[in-house]
Protein backbone atom coordinates (compact mmCIF):
# COMPACT_ATOMS: atom_id res chain seq x y z
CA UNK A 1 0.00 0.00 0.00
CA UNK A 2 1.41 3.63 -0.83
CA UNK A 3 2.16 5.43 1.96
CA UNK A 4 0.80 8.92 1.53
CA UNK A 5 -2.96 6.82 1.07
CA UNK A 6 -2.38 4.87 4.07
CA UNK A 7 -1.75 8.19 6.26
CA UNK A 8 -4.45 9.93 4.32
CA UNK A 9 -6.79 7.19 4.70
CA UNK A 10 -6.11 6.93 8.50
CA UNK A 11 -6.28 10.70 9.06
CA UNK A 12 -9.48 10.93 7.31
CA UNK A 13 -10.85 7.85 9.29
CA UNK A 14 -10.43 9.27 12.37
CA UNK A 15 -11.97 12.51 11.39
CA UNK A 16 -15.05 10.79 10.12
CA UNK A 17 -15.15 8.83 13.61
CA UNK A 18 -14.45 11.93 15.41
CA UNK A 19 -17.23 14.16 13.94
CA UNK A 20 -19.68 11.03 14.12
CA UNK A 21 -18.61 10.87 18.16
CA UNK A 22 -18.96 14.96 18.38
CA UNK A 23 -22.35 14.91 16.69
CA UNK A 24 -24.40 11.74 18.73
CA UNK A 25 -22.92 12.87 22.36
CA UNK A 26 -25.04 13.08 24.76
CA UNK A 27 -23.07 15.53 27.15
CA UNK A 28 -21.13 18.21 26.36
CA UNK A 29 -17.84 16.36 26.84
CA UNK A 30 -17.07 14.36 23.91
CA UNK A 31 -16.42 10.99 24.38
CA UNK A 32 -12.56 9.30 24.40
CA UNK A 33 -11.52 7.65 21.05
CA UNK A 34 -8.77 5.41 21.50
CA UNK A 35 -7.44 4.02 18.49
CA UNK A 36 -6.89 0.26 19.02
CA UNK A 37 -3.35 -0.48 17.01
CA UNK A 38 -2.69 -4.04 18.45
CA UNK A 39 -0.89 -5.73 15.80
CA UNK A 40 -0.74 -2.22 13.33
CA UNK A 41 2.70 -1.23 12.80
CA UNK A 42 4.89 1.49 14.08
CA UNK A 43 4.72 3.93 11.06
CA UNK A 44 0.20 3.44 11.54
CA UNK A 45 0.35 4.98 14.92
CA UNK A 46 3.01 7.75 13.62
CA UNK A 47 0.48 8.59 10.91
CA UNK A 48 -2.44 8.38 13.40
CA UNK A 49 0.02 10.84 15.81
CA UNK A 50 0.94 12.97 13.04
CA UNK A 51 -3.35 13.42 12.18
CA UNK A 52 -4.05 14.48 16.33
CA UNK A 53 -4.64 11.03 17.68
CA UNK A 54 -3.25 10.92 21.31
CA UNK A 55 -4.73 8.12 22.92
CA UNK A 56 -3.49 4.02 21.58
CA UNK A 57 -5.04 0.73 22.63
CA UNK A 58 -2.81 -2.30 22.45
CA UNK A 59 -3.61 -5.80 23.52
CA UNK A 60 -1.04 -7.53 24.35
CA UNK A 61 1.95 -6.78 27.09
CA UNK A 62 4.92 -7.48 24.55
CA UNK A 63 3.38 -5.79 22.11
CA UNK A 64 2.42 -2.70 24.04
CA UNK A 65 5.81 -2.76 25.80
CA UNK A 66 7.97 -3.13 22.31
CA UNK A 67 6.28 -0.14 20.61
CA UNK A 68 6.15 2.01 23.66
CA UNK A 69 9.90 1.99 23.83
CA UNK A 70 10.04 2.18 19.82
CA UNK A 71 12.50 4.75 18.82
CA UNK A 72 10.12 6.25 16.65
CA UNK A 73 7.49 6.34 19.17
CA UNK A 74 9.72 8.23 21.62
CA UNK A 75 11.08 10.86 19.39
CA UNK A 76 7.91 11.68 17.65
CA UNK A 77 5.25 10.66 19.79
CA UNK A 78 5.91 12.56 23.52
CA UNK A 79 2.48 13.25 24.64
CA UNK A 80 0.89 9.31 23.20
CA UNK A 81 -0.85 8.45 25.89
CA UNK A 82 -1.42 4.06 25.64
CA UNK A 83 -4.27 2.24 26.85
CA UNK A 84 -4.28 -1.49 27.77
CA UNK A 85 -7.02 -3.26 26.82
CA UNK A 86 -6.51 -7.40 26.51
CA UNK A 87 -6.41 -9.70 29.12
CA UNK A 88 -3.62 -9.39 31.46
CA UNK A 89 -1.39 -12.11 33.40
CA UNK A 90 0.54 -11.57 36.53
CA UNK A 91 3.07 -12.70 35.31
CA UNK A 92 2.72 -9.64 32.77
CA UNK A 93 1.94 -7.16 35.13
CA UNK A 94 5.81 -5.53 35.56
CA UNK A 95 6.25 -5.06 32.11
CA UNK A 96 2.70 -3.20 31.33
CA UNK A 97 3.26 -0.91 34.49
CA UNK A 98 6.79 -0.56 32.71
CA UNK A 99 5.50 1.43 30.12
CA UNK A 100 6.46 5.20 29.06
CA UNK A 101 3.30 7.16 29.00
CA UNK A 102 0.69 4.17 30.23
CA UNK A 103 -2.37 6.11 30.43
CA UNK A 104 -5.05 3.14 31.99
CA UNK A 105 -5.42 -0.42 32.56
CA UNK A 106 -8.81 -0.96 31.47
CA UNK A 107 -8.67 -5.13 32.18
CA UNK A 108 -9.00 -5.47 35.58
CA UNK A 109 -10.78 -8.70 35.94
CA UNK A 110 -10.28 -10.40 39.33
CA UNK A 111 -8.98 -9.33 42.73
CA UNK A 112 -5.39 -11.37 42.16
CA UNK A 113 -4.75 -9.05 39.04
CA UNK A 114 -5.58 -6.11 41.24
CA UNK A 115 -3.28 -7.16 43.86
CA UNK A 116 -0.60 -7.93 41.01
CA UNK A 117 -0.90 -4.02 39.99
CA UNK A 118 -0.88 -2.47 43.11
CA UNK A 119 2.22 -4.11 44.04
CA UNK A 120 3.99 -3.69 40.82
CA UNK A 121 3.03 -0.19 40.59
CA UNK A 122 4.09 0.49 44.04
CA UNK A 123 7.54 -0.78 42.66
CA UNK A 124 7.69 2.29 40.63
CA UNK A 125 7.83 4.73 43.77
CA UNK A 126 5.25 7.31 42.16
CA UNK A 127 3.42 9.73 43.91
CA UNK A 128 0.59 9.34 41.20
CA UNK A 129 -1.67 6.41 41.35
CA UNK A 130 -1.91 3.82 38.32
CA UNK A 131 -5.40 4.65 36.76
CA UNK A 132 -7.66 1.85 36.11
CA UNK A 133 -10.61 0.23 35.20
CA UNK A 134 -12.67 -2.86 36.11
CA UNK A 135 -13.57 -5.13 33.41
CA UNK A 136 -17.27 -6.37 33.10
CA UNK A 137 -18.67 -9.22 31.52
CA UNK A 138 -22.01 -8.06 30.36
CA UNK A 139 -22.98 -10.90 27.99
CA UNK A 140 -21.73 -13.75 30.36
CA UNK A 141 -20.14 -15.90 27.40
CA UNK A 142 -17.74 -17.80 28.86
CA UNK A 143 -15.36 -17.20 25.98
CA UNK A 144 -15.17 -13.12 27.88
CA UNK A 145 -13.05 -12.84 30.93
CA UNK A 146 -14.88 -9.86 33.43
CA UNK A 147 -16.52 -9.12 36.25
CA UNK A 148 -20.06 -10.43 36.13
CA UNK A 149 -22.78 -7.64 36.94
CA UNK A 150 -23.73 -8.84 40.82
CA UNK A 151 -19.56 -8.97 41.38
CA UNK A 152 -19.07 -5.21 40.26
CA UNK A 153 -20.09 -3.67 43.72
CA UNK A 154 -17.67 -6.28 45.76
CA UNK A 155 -14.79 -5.91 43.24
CA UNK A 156 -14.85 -1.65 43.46
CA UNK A 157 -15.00 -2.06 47.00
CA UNK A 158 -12.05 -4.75 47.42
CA UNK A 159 -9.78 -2.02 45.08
CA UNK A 160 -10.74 0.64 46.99
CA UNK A 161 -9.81 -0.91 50.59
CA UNK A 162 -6.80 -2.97 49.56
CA UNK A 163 -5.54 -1.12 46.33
CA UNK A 164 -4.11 2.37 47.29
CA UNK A 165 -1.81 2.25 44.62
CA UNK A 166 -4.69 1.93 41.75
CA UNK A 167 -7.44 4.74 41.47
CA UNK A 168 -10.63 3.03 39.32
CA UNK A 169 -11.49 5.63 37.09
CA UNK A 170 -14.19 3.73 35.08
CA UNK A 171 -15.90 0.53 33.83
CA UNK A 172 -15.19 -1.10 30.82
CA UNK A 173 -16.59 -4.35 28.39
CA UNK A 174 -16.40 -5.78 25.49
CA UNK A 175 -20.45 -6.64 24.24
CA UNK A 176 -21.95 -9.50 22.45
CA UNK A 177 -20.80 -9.83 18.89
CA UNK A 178 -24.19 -11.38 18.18
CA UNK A 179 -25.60 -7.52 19.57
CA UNK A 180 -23.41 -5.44 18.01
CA UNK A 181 -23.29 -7.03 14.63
CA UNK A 182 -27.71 -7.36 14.49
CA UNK A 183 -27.49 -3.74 15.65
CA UNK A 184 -29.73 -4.63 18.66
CA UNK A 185 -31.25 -1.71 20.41
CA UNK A 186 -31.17 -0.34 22.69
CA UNK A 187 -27.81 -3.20 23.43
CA UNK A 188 -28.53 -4.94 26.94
CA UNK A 189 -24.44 -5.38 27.01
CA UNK A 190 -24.42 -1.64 27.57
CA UNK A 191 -27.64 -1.05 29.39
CA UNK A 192 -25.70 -3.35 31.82
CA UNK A 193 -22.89 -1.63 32.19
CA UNK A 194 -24.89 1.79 32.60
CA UNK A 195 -26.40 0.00 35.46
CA UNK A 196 -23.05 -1.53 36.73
CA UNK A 197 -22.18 2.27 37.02
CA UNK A 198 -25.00 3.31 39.16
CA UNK A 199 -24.86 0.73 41.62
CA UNK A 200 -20.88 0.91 42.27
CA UNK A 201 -21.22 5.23 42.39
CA UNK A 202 -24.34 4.56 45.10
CA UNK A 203 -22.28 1.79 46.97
CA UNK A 204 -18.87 4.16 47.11
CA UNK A 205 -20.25 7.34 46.86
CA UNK A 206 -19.06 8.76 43.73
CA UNK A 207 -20.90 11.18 41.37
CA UNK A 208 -21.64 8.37 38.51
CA UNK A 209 -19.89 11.26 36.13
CA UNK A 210 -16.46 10.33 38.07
CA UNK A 211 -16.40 7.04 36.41
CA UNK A 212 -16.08 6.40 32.33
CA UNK A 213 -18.19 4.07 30.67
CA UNK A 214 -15.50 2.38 27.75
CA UNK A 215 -17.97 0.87 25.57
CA UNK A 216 -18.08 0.72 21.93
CA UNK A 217 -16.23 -0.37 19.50
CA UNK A 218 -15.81 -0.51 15.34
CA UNK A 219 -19.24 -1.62 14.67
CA UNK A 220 -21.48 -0.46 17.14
CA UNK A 221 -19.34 2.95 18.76
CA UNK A 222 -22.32 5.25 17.41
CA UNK A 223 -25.02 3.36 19.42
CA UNK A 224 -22.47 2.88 22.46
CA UNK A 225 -22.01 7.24 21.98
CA UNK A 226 -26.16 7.65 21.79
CA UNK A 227 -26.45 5.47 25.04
CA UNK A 228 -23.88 7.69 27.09
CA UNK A 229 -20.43 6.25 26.37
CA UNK A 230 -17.82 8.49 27.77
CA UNK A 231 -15.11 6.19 25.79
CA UNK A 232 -14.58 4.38 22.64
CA UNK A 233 -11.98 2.12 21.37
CA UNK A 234 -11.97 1.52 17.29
CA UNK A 235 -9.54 -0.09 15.85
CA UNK A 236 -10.76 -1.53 12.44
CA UNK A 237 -12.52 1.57 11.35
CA UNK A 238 -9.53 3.33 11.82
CA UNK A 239 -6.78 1.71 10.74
CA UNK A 240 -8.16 -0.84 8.86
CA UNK A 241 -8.68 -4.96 9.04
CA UNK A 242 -5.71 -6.13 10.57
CA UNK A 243 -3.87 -9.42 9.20
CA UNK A 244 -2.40 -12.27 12.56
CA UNK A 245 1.24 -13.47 10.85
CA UNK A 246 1.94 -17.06 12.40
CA UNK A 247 4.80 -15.39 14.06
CA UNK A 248 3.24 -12.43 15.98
CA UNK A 249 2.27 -11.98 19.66
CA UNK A 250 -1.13 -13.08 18.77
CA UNK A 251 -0.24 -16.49 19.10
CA UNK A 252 1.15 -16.28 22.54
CA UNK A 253 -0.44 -17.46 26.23
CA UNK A 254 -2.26 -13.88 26.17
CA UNK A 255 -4.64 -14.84 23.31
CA UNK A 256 -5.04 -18.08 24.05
CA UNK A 257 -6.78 -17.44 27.53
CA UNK A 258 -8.48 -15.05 26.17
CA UNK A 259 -10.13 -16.83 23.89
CA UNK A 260 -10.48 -19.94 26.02
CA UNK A 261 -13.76 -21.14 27.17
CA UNK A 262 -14.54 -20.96 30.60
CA UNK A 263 -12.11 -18.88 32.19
CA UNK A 264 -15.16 -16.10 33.68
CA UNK A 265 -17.62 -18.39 35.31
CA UNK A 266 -16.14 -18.54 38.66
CA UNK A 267 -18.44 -17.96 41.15
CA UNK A 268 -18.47 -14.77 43.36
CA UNK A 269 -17.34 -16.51 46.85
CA UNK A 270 -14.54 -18.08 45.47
CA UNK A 271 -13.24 -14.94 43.28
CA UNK A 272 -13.36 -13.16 46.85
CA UNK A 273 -12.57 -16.42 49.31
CA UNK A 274 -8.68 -15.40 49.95
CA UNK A 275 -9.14 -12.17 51.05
C-alpha cells in the first residue's frame, strides 16, 4: 500500500469517527476515542500521531511494551498516551506498568490481578496512582473474561480498601458480537454496564460522572455514543482490518486465555474467598 494513502486514509478515518462521536454525544464532553493499534505497525500509529490522535489501545503486554519503547514512538510521539485493553497475566503485570506514558489499565478482571498491579506499581515509587478500570462481563459468554454484573459492587469495594496504589477511574466491556453485529437496540451489554455504574457510584459514593463508561467499538461505537459512552476504542474503522502473521504476539499465552472457554464463570465466593 502507498504510503501517503495509508496516512491519508487513517487521518481521514479518524476525522469521520471523530465528527460522528462529536455529533451523537449526549453531554457536552465528547467521548474518548482510543485508536486500538494491536498488531498495526509502528509507522500506523506515527500517521495516526501525526493526524491528532493521542490516545493508543494495544492488547497484548509485549506488544504494548515493544512499541512504547520504539524509537520512533519516543522521538515523535511525547504526549501518546497508551491504553491497555486485553487480558492481562501476573506474570505480565511488571512489564505493562513498565511502560512510558501508560495512560489506563482498562482489564482489571479479578482481585489477584488487582493485587498484582498495586504491588507492581508500588515498585515504581510514584506519587501518582496507576489509573484503572474494572472489566465487566455483560454478555456472560464464557469465551469473555470480566466481572459479572452482581460482582461489580464487591470488586470496586475490594480495590478501593486494599488497592491504594490503583485509582478506578471507570468501567469497561467488550459486548456480544451477536448484539453489536444485528445492531440490537437499545444493546442490553451496555444497558448493563450503565447500570453496573450506578450501583458501584451509590455503593462508594461517587458522582456516577467520576467514572467512564468504555464501551463501543468498530461496529457499534455510534449506538455505544447515543447510550452515554464516555469512551470508545476503534480499531478496524480506523486503521483498517488487521492481518495475525503465524509469528506475531497473537499467538502467545495472552490470546489463548483469552479466547479460552470458561475462564469467567467462577463464582463470586470463590473470586473473593482469599481475602
Amino acid at each position: 500500500m502507498n504510503r501517503l494513502r495509508m496516512m491519508d486514509s487513517i487521518a481521514e478515518n479518524l476525522m469521520v469517527i471523530q465528527q460522528r462521536v462529536k455529533g451523537l454525544a449526549k453531554n457536552s464532553k465528547e467521548p474518548l476515542l482510543v485508536a486500538v493499534s494491536k498488531t498495526k505497525p509502528v509507522e500506523a500509529i506515527l500517521e495516526a500521531y501525526q493526524a491528532g490522535q493521542r490516545h493508543f489501545g494495544e492488547n497484548y503486554a509485549k506488544e504494548i511494551a515493544s512499541k512504547a519503547k520504539d524509537p520512533r514512538i519516543l522521538s515523535s510521539c511525547p504526549d501518546i498516551r497508551w491504553h491497555f485493553i486485553g487480558h492481562l497475566q501476573r506474570k505480565a503485570v511488571n512489564k505493562v506498568v513498565g511502560v512510558q506514558n501508560l495512560f489506563v489499565i482498562e482489564t482489571v478482571d479479578s482481585p489477584k490481578i488487582a493485587e498484582a498491579l498495586n504491588e507492581g506499581w508500588k515498585k515504581k515509587k510514584t506519587a501518582e496512582k496507576l489509573k484503572v478500570m474494572l472489566e465487566l462481563n455483560t454478555s456472560g459468554e464464557d469465551s469473555k473474561h470480566g466481572f459479572k454484573a452482581d460482582e461489580v459492587v464487591e470488586a470496586a469495594k475490594f480495590l478501593k480498601e486494599n488497592c491504594d496504589q490503583l485509582r478506578l477511574t471507570g468501567l469497561m466491556t467488550i459486548g456480544s458480537a451477536t448484539n453489536s453485529l444485528q445492531n440490537v437496540k437499545p444493546n442490553p451489554d451496555f444497558l448493563t454496564l450503565i447500570d453496573c455504574r450506578k450501583r458501584v457510584s451509590e455503593a462508594l459514593g461517587f458522582n456516577p460522572d467520576e467514572l467512564e463508561l468504555s464501551m463501543g467499538m468498530s461496529h457499534d461505537y455510534e449506538h455505544a455514543v447515543e447510550m452515554g459512552s464516555t469512551e470508545v476504542r476503534v480499531g478496524t474503522a480506523v486503521f483498517g482490518n488487521r492481518p495475525y502473521p503465524p509469528n506475531s504476539d497473537v499467538g502467545d499465552s495472552e490470546v489463548n486465555q483469552r479466547d479460552s472457554p470458561g475462564s469467567s464463570g467462577e463464582e463470586t465466593a470463590k473470586r473473593f474467598a482469599h481475602h
